[in-house]
PDB file of N, CA and C in Angstrom:
ATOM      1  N   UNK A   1      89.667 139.227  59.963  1.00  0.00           N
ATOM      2  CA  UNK A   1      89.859 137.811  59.886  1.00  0.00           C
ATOM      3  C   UNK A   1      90.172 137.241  61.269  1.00  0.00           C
ATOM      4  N   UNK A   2      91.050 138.144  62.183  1.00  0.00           N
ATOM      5  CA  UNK A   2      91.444 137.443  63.306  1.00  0.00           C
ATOM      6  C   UNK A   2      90.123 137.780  64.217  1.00  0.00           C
ATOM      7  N   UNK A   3      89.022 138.176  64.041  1.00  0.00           N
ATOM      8  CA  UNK A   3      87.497 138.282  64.952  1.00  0.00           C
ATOM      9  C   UNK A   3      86.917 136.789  64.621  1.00  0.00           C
ATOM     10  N   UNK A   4      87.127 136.441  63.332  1.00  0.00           N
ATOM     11  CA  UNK A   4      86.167 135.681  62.712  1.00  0.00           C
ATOM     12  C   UNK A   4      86.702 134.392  63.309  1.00  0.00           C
ATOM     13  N   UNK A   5      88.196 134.204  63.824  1.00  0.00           N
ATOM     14  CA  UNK A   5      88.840 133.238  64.144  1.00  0.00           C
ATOM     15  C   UNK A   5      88.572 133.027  65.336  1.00  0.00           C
ATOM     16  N   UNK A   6      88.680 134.289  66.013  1.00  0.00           N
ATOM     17  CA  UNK A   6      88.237 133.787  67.422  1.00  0.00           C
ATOM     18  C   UNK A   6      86.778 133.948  67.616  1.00  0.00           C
ATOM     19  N   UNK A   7      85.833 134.242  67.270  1.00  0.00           N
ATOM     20  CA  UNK A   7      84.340 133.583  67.278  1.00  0.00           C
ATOM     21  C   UNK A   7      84.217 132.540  67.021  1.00  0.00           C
ATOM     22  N   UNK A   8      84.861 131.641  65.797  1.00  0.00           N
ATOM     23  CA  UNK A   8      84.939 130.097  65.698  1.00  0.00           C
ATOM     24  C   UNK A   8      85.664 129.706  66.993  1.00  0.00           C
ATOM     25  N   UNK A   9      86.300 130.039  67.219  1.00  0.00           N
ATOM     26  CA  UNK A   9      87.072 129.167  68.331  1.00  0.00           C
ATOM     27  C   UNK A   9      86.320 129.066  69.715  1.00  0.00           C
ATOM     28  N   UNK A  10      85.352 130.696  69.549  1.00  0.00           N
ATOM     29  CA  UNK A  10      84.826 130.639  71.028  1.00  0.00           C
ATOM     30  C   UNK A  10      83.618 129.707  70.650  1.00  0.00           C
ATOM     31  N   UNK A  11      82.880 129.506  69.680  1.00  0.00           N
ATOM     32  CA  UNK A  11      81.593 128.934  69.148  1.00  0.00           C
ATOM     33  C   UNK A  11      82.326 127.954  69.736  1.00  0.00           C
ATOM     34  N   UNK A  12      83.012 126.959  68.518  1.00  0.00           N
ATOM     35  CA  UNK A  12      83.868 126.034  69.005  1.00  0.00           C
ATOM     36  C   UNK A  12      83.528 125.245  70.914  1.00  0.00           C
ATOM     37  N   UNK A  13      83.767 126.143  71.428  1.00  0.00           N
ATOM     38  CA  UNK A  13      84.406 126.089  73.108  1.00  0.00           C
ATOM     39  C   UNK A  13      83.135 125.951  73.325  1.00  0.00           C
ATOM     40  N   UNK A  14      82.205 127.030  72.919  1.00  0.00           N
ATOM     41  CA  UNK A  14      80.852 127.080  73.485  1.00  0.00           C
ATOM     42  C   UNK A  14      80.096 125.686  73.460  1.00  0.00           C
ATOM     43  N   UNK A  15      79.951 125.361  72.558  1.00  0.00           N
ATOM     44  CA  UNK A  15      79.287 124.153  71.562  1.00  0.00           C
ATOM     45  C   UNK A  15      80.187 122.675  72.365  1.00  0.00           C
ATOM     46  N   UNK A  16      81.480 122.582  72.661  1.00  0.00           N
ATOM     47  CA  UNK A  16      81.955 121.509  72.900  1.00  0.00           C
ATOM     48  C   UNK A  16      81.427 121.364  74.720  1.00  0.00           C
ATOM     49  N   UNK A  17      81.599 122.574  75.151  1.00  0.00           N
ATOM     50  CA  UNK A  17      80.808 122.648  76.653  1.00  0.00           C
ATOM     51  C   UNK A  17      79.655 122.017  76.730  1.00  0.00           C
ATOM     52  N   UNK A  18      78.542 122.762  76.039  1.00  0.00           N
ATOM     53  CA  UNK A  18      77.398 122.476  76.134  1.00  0.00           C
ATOM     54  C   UNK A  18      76.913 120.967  76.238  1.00  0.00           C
ATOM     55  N   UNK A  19      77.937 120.655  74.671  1.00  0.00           N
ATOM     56  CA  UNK A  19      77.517 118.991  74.849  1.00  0.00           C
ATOM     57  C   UNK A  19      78.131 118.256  75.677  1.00  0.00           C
ATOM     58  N   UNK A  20      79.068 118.356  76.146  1.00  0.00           N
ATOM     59  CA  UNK A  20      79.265 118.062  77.826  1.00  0.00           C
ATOM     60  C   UNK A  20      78.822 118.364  78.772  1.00  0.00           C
ATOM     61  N   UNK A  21      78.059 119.072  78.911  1.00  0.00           N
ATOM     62  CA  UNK A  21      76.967 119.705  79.648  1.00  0.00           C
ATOM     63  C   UNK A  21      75.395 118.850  79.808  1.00  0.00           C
ATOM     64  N   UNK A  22      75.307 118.092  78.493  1.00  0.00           N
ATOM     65  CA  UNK A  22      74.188 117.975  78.154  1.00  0.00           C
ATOM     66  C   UNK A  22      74.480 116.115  78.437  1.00  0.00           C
ATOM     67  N   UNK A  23      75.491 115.796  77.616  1.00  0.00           N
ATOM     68  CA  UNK A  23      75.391 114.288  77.403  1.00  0.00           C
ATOM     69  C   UNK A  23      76.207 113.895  78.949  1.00  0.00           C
ATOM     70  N   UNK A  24      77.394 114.382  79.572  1.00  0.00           N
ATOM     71  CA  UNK A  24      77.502 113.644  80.677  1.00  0.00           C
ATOM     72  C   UNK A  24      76.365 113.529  81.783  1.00  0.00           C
ATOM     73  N   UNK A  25      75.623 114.161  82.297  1.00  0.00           N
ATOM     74  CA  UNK A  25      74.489 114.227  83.318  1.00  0.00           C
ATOM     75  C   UNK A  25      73.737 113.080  82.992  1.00  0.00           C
ATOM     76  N   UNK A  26      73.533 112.972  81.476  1.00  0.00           N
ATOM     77  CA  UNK A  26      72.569 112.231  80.481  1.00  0.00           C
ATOM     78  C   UNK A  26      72.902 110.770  81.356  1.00  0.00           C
ATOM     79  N   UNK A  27      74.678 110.671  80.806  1.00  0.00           N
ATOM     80  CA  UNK A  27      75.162 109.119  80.925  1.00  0.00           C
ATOM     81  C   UNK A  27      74.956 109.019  82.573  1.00  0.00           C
ATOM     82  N   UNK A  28      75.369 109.600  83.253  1.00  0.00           N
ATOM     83  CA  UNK A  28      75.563 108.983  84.466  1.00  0.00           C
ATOM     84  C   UNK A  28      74.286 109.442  85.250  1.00  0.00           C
ATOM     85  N   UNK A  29      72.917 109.871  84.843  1.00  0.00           N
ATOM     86  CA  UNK A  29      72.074 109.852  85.600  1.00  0.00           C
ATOM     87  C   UNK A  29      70.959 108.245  84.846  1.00  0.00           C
ATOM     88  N   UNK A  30      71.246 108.301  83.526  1.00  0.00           N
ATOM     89  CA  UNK A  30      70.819 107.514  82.705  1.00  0.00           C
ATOM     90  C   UNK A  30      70.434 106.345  83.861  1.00  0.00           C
ATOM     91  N   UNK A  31      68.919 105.067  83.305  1.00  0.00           N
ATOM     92  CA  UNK A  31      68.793 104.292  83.762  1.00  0.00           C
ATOM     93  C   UNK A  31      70.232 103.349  84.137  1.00  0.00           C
ATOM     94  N   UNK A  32      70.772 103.382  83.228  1.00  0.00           N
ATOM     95  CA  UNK A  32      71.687 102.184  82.763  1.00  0.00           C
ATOM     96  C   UNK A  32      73.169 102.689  83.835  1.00  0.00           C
ATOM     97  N   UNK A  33      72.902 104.071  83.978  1.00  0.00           N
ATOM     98  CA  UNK A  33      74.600 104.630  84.328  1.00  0.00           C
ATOM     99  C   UNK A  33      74.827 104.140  85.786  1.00  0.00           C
ATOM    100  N   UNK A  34      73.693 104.728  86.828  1.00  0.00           N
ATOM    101  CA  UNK A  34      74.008 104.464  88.136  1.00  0.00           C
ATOM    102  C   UNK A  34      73.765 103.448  88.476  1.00  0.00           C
ATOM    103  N   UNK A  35      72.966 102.144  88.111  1.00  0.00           N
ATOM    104  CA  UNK A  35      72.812 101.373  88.597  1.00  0.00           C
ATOM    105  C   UNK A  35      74.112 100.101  87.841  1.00  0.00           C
ATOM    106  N   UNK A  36      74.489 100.356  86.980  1.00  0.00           N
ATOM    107  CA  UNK A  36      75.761 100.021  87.093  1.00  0.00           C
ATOM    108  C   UNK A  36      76.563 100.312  87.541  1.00  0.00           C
ATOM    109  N   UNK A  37      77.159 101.359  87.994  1.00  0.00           N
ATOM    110  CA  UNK A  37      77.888 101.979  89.016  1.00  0.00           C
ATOM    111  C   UNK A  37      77.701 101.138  90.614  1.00  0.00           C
ATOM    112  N   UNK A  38      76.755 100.954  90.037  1.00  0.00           N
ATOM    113  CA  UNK A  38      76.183 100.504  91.906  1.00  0.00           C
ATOM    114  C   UNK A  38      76.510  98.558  91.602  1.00  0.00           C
ATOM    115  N   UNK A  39      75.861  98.278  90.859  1.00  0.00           N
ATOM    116  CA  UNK A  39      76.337  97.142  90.397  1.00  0.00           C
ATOM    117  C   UNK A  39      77.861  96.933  90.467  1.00  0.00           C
ATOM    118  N   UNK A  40      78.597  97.598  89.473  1.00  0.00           N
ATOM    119  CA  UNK A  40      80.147  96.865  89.962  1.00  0.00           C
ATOM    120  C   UNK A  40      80.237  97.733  91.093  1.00  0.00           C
ATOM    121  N   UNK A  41      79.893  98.008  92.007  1.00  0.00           N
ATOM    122  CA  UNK A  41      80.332  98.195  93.408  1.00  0.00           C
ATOM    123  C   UNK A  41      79.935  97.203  94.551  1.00  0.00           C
ATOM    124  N   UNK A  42      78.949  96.485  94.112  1.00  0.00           N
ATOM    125  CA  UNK A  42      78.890  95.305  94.653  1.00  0.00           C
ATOM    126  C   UNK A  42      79.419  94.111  94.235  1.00  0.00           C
ATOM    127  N   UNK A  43      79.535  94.225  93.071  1.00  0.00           N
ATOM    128  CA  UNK A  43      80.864  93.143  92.534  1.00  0.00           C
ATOM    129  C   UNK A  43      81.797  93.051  92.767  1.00  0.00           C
ATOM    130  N   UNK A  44      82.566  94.458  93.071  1.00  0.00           N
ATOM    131  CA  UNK A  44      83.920  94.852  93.475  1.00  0.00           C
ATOM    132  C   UNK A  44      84.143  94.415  95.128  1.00  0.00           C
ATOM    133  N   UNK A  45      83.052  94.465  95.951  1.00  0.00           N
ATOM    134  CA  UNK A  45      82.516  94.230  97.464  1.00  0.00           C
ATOM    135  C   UNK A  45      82.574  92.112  97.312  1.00  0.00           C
ATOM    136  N   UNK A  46      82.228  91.777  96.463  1.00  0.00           N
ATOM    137  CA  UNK A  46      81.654  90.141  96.475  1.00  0.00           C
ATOM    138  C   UNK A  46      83.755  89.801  96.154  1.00  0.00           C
ATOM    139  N   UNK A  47      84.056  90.220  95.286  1.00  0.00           N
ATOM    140  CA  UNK A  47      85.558  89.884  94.907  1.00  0.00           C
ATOM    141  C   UNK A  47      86.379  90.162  95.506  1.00  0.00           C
ATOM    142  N   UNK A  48      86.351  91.389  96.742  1.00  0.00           N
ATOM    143  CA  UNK A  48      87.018  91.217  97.860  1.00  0.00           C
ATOM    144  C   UNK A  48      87.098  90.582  99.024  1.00  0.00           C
ATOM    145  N   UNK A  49      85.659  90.620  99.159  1.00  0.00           N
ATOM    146  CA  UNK A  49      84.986  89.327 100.311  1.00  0.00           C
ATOM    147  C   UNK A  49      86.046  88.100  99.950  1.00  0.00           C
ATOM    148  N   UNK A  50      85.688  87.365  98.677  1.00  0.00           N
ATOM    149  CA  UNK A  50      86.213  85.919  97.927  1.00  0.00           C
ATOM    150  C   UNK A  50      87.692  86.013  98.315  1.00  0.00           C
ATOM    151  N   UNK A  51      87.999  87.207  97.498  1.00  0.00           N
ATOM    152  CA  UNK A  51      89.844  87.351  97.912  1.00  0.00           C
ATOM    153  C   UNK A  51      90.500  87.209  99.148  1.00  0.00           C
ATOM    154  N   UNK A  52      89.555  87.829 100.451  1.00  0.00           N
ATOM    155  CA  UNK A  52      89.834  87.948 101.718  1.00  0.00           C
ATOM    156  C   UNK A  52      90.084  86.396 102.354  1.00  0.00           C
ATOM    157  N   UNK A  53      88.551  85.735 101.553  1.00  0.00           N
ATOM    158  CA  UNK A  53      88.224  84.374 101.947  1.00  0.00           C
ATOM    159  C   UNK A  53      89.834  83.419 101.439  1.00  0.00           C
ATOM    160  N   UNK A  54      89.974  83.710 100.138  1.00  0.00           N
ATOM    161  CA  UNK A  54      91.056  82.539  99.905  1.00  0.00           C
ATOM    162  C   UNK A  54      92.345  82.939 100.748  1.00  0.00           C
ATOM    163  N   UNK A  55      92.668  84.238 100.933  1.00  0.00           N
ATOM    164  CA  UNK A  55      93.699  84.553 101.664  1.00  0.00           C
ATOM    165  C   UNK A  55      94.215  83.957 102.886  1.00  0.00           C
ATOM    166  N   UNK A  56      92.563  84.222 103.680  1.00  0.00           N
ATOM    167  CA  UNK A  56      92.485  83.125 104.892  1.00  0.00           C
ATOM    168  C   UNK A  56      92.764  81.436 104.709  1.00  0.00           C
ATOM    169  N   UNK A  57      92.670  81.154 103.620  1.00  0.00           N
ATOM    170  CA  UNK A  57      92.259  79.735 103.279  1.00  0.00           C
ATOM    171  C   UNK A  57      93.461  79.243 102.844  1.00  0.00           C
ATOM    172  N   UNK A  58      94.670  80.131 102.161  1.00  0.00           N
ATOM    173  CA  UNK A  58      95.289  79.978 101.523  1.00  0.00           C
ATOM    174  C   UNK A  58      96.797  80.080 103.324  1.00  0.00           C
ATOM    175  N   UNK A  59      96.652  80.837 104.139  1.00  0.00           N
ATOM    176  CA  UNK A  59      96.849  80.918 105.480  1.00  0.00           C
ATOM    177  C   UNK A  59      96.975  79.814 105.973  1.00  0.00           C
ATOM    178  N   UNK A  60      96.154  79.616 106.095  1.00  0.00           N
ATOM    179  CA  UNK A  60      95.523  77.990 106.812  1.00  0.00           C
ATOM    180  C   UNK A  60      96.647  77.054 106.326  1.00  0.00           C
ATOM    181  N   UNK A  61      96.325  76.631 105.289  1.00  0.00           N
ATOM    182  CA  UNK A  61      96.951  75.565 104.018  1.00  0.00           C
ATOM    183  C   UNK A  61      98.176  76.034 104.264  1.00  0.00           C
ATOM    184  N   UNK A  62      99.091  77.298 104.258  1.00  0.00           N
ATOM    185  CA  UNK A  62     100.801  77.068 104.589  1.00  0.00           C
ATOM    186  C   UNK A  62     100.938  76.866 106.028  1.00  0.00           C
ATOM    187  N   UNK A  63     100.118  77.055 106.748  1.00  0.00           N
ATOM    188  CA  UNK A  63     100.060  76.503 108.417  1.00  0.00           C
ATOM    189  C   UNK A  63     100.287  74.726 108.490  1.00  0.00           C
ATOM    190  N   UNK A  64      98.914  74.776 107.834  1.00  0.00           N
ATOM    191  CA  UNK A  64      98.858  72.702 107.632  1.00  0.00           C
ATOM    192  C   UNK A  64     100.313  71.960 106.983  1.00  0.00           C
ATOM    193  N   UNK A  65     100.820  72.809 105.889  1.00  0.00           N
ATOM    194  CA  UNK A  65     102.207  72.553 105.165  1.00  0.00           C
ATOM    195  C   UNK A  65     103.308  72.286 105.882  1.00  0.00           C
ATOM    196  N   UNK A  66     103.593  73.670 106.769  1.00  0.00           N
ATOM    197  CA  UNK A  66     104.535  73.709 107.776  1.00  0.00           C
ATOM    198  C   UNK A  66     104.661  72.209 108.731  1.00  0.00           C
ATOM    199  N   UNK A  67     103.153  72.340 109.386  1.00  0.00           N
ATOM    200  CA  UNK A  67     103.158  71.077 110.536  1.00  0.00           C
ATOM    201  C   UNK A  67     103.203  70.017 109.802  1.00  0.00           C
ATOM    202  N   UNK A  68     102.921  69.403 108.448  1.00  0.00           N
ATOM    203  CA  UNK A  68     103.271  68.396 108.009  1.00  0.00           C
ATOM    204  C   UNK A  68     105.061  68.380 108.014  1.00  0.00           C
ATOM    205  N   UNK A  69     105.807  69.107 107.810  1.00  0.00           N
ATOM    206  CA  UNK A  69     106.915  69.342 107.111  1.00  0.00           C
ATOM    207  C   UNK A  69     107.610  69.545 108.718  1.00  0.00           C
ATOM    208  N   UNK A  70     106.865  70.106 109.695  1.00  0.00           N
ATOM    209  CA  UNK A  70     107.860  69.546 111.109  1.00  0.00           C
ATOM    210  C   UNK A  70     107.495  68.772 112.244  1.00  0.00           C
ATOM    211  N   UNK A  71     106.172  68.196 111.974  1.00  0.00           N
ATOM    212  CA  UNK A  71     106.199  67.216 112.876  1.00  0.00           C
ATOM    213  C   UNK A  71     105.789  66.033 112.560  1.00  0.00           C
ATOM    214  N   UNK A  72     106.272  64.945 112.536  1.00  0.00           N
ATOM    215  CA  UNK A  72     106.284  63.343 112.124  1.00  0.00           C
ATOM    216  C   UNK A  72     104.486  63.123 113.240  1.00  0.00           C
ATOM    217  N   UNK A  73     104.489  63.425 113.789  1.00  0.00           N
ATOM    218  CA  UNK A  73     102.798  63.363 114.835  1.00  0.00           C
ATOM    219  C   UNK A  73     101.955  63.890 114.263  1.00  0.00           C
ATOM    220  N   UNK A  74     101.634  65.116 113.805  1.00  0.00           N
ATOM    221  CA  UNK A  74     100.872  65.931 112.955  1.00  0.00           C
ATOM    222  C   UNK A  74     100.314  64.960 111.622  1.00  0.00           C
ATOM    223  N   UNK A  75     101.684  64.535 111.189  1.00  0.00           N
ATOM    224  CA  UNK A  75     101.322  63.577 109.967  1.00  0.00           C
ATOM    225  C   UNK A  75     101.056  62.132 110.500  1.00  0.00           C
ATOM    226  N   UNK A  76     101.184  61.929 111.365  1.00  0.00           N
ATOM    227  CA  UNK A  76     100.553  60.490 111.906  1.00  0.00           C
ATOM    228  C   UNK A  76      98.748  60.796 112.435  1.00  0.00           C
ATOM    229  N   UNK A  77      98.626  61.688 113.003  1.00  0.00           N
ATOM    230  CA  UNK A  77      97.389  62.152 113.373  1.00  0.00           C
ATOM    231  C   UNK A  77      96.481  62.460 112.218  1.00  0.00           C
ATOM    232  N   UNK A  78      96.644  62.879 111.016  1.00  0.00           N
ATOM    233  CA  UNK A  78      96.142  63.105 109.858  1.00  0.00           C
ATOM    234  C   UNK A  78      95.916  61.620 109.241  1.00  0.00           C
ATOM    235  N   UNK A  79      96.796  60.996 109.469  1.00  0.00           N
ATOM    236  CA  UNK A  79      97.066  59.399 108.822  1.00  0.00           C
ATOM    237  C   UNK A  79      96.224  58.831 108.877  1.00  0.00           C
ATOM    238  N   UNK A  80      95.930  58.783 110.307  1.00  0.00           N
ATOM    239  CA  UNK A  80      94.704  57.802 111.230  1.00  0.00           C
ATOM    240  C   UNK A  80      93.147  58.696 110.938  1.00  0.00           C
ATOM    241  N   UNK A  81      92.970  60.079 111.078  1.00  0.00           N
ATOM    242  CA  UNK A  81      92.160  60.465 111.426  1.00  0.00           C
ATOM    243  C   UNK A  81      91.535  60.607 109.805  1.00  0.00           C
ATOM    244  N   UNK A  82      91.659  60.631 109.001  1.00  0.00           N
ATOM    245  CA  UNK A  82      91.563  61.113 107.440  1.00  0.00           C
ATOM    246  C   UNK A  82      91.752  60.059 106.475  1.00  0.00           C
ATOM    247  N   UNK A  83      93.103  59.439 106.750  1.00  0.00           N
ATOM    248  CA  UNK A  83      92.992  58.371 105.834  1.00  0.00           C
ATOM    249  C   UNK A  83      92.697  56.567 106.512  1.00  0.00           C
ATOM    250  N   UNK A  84      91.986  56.852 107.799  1.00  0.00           N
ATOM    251  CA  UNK A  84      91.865  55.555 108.339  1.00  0.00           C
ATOM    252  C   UNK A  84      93.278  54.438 108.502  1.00  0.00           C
ATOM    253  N   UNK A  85      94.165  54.910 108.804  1.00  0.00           N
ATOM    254  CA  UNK A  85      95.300  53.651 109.037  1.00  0.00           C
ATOM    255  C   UNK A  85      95.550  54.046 109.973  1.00  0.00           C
ATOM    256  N   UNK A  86      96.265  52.801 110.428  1.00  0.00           N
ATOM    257  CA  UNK A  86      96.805  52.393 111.737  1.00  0.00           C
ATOM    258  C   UNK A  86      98.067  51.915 112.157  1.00  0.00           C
ATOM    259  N   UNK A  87      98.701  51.513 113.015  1.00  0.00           N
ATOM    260  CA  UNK A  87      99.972  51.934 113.953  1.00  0.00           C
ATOM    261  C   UNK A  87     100.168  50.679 113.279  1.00  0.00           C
ATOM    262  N   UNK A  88     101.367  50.432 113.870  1.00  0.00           N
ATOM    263  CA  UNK A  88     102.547  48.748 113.764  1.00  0.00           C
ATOM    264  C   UNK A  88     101.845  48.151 115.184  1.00  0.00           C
ATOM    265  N   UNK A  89     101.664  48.902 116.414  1.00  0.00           N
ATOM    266  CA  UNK A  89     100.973  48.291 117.497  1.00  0.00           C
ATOM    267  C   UNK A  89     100.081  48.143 117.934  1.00  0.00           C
ATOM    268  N   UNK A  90      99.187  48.926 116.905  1.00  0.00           N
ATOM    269  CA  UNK A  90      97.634  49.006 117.150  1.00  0.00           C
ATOM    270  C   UNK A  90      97.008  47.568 117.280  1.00  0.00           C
ATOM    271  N   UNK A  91      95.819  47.265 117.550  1.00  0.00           N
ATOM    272  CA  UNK A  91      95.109  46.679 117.803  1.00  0.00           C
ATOM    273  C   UNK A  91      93.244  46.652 116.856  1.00  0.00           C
ATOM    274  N   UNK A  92      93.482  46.011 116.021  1.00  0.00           N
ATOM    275  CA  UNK A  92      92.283  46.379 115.564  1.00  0.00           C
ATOM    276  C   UNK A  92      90.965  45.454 115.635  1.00  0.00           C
ATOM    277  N   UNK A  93      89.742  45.990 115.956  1.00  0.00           N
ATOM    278  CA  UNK A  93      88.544  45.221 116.061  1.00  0.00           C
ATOM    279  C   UNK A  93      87.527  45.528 115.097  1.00  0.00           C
ATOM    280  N   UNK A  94      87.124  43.943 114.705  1.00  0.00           N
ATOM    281  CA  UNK A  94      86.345  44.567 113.683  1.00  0.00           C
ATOM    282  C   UNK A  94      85.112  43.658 114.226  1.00  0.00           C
ATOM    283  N   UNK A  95      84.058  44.480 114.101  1.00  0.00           N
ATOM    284  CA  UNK A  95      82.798  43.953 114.107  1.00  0.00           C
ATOM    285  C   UNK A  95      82.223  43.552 113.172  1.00  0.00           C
ATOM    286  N   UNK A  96      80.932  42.914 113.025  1.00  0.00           N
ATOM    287  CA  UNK A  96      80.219  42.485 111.875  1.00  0.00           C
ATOM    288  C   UNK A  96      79.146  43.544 111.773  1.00  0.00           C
ATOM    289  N   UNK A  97      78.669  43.719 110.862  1.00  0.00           N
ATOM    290  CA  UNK A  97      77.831  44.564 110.337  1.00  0.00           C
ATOM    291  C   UNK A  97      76.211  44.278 110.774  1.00  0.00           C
ATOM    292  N   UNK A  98      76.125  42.480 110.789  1.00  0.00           N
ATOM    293  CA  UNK A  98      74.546  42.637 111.408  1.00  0.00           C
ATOM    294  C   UNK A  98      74.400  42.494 112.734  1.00  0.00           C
ATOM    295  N   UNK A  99      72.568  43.377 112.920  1.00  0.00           N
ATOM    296  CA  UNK A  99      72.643  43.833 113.715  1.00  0.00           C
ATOM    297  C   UNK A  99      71.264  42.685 113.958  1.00  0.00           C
ATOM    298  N   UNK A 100      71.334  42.730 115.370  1.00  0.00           N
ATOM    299  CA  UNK A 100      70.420  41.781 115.795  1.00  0.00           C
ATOM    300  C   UNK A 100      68.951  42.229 114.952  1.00  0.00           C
ATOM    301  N   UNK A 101      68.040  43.380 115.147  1.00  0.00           N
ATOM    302  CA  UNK A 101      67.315  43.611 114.503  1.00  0.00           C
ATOM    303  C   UNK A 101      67.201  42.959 112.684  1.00  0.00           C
ATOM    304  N   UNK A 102      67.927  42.141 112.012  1.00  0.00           N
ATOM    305  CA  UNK A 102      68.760  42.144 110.799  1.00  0.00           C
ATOM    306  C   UNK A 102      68.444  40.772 110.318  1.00  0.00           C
ATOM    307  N   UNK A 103      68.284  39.928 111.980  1.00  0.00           N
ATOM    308  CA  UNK A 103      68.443  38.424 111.377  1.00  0.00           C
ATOM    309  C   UNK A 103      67.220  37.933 111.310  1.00  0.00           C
ATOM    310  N   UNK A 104      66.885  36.947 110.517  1.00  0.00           N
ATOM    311  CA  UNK A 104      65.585  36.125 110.628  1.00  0.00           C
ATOM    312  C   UNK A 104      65.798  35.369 111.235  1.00  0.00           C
ATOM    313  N   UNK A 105      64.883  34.612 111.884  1.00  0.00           N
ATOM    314  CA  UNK A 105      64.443  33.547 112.673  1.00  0.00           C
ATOM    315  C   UNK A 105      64.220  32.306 112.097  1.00  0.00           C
ATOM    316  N   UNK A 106      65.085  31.456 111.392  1.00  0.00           N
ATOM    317  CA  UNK A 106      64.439  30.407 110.524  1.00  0.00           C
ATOM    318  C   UNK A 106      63.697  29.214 111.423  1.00  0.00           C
ATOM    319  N   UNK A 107      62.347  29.300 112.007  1.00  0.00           N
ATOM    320  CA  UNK A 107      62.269  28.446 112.349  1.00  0.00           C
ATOM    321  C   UNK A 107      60.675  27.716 111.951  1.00  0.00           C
TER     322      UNK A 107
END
């Protein structure tokens, strides 16, 4: 009885090898296996790129934070340059929009 046990067990072993033998090569040589493999490895490559990118971006933006938050100039320079306003002493000129090319001649 104890032969018969361990021939099942070695069958067993034999048989569970084999098909690991047989079906992993299968999966990962498979159309579908490596080129997904390769696929999320360029996905994994595009989402670090992105990550790297906001990191930098995200850098930047507590840089811009800071100089708003210590210099009263920084935020005056942004004022004018971004949101178009102007000083208490400024001076402003405004032109008209037509341009000689623009007018008719009524005559």
């Amino acid at each position: 009885m104890l032969t018969f046990y361990r021939f099942c067990r070695a069958a067993v072993l034999i048989g569970l090898l084999l098909t690991i033998a047989v079906v992993v090569p299968r999966k990962i040589l498979d159309n579908r296996g490596l080129e997904r493999v390769e696929r999320l490895r360029e996905d994994l490559a595009a989402l670090e790129e992105t990550n790297a990118r906001i990191h930098r971006e995200n850098r930047s933006l507590s840089g811009e934070i800071k100089a708003f938050h210590s210099s009263t100039q920084y935020l005056e320079k942004v004022a004018r340059d971004e949101l178009g306003m102007v000083g208490p002493n400024d001076i402003i000129y405004q032109f008209p929009d037509e341009r000689p090319s623009d007018r008719r001649d009524d005559e």
